[in-house]
Protein backbone atom coordinates (compact mmCIF):
# COMPACT_ATOMS: atom_id res chain seq x y z
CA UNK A 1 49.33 19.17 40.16
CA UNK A 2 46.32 17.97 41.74
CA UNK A 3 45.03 14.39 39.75
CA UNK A 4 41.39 13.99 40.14
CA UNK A 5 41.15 9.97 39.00
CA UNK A 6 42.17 8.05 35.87
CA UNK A 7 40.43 8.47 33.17
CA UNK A 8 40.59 5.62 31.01
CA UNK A 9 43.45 2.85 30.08
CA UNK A 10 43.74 1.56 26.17
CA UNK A 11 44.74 -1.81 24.66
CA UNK A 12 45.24 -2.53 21.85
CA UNK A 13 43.12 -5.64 20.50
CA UNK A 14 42.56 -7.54 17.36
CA UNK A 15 39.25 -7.46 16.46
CA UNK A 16 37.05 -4.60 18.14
CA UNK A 17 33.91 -6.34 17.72
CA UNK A 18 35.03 -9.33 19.66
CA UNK A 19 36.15 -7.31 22.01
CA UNK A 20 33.93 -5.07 22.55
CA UNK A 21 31.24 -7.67 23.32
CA UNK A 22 34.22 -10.02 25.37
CA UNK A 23 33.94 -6.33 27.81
CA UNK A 24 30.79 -5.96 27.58
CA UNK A 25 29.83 -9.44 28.61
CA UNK A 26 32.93 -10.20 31.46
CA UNK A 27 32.30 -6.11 32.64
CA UNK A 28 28.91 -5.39 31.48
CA UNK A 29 30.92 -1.99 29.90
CA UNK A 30 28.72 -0.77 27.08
CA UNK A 31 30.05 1.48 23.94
CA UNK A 32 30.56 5.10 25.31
CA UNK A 33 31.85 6.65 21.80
CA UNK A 34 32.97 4.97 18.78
CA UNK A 35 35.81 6.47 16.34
CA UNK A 36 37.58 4.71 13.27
CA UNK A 37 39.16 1.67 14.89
CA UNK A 38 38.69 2.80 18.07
CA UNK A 39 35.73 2.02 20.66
CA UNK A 40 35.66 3.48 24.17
CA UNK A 41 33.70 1.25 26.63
CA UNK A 42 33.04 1.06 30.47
CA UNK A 43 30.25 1.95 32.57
CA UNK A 44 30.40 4.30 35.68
CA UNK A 45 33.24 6.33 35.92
CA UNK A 46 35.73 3.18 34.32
CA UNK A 47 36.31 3.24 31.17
CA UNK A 48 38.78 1.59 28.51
CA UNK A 49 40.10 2.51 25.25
CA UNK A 50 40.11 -0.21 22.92
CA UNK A 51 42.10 0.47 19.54
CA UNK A 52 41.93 -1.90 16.82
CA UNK A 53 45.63 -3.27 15.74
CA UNK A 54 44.19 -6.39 13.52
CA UNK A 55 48.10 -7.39 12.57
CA UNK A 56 49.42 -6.57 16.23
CA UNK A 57 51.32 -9.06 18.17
CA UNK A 58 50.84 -10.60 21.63
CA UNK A 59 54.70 -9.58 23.19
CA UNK A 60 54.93 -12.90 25.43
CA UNK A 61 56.04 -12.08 28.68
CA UNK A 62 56.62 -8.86 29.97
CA UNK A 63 58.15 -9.99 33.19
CA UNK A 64 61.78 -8.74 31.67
CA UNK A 65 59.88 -5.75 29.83
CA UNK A 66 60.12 -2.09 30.95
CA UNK A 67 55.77 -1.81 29.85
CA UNK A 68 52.86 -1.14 31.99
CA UNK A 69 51.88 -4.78 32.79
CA UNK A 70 48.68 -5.02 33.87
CA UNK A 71 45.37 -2.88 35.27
CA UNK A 72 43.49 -3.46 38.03
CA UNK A 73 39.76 -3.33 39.14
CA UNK A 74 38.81 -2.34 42.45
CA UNK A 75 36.17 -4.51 43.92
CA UNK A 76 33.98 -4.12 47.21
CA UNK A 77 35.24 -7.26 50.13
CA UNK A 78 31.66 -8.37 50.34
CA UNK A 79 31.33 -8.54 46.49
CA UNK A 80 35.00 -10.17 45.62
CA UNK A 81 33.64 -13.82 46.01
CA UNK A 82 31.15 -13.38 43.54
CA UNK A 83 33.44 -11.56 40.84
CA UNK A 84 35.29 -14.71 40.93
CA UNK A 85 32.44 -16.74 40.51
CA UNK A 86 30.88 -14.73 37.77
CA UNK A 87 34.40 -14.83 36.31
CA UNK A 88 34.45 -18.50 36.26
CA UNK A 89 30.71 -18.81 34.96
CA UNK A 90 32.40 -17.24 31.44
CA UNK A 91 35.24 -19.55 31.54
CA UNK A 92 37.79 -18.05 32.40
CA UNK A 93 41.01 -18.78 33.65
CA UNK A 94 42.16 -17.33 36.87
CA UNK A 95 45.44 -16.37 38.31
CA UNK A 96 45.11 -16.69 42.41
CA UNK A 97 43.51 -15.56 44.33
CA UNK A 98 46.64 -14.42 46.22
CA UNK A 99 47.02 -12.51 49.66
CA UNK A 100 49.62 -9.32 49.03
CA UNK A 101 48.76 -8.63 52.94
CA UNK A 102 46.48 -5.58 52.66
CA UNK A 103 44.81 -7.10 49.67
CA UNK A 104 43.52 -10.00 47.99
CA UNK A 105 44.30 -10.29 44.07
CA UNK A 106 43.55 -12.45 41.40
CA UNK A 107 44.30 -11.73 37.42
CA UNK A 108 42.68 -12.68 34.29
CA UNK A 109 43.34 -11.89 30.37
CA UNK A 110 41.22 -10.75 27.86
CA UNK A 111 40.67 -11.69 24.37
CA UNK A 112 44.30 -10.06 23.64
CA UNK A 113 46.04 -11.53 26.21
CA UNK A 114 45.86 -8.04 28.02
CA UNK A 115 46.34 -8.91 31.86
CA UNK A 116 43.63 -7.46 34.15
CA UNK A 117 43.89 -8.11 37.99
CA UNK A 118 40.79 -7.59 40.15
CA UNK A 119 41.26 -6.89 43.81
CA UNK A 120 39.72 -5.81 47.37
CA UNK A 121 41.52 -4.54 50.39
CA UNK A 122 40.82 -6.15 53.51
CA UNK A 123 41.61 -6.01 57.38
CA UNK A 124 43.39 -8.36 59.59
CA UNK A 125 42.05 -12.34 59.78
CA UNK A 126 39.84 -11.54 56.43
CA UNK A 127 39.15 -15.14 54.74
CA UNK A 128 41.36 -15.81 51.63
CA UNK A 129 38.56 -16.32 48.54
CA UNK A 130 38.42 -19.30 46.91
């Protein structure tokens, strides 16, 4: 089997309006296709499946949980600075930055509580973000 890419990831969210336009302004994705309940966003080749669950449930903590338990952005090194800082500007909380040793990471959450890590490889004496 020869895998070309991934093609999209899907949470489930409360309200697809919100959102769609929480995306939209943290990502700038725009709607790709809408269905009942369901709104696929991104831009470029990333795109995410958001299904509306209105009565769904946040599961706490999926440290203990077999569940896939977070995606993760790839940002350019010379552009990771200012995805934090544009991440900030929108108030958001974020996790890190931390130094895995061939990367740096940090994670936010969305609307949902759905954990999304952003990250950039680097090379040997790169500066840790702030």
């Amino acid at each position: 089997m020869n895998l070309v890419g991934l093609d999209h990831f899907a949470v489930n969210v409360k309200n697809l309006a919100d959102a769609e336009a929480w995306y939209g302004a943290v990502f700038n994705f725009h709607a790709l296709h809408r269905w009942s309940g369901v709104t696929m966003v991104g831009t470029g080749n990333i795109r995410v499946g958001l299904f509306e669950t209105p009565d769904g449930v946040s599961p706490g903590s999926l440290d203990h949980i077999l569940a896939i338990t977070h995606v993760a952005f790839l940002v350019d090194g010379d552009k990771f600075q200012s995805a934090i800082d544009e991440l900030r500007s929108h108030g958001l909380t974020i996790e890190g930055p931390e130094d895995t040793g061939i990367a740096f990471s940090i994670f936010i959450e969305d609307l949902d509580h759905n954990k999304i890590e952003l990250t950039t490889y680097h090379g040997a004496g790169c500066p840790m973000p702030h």
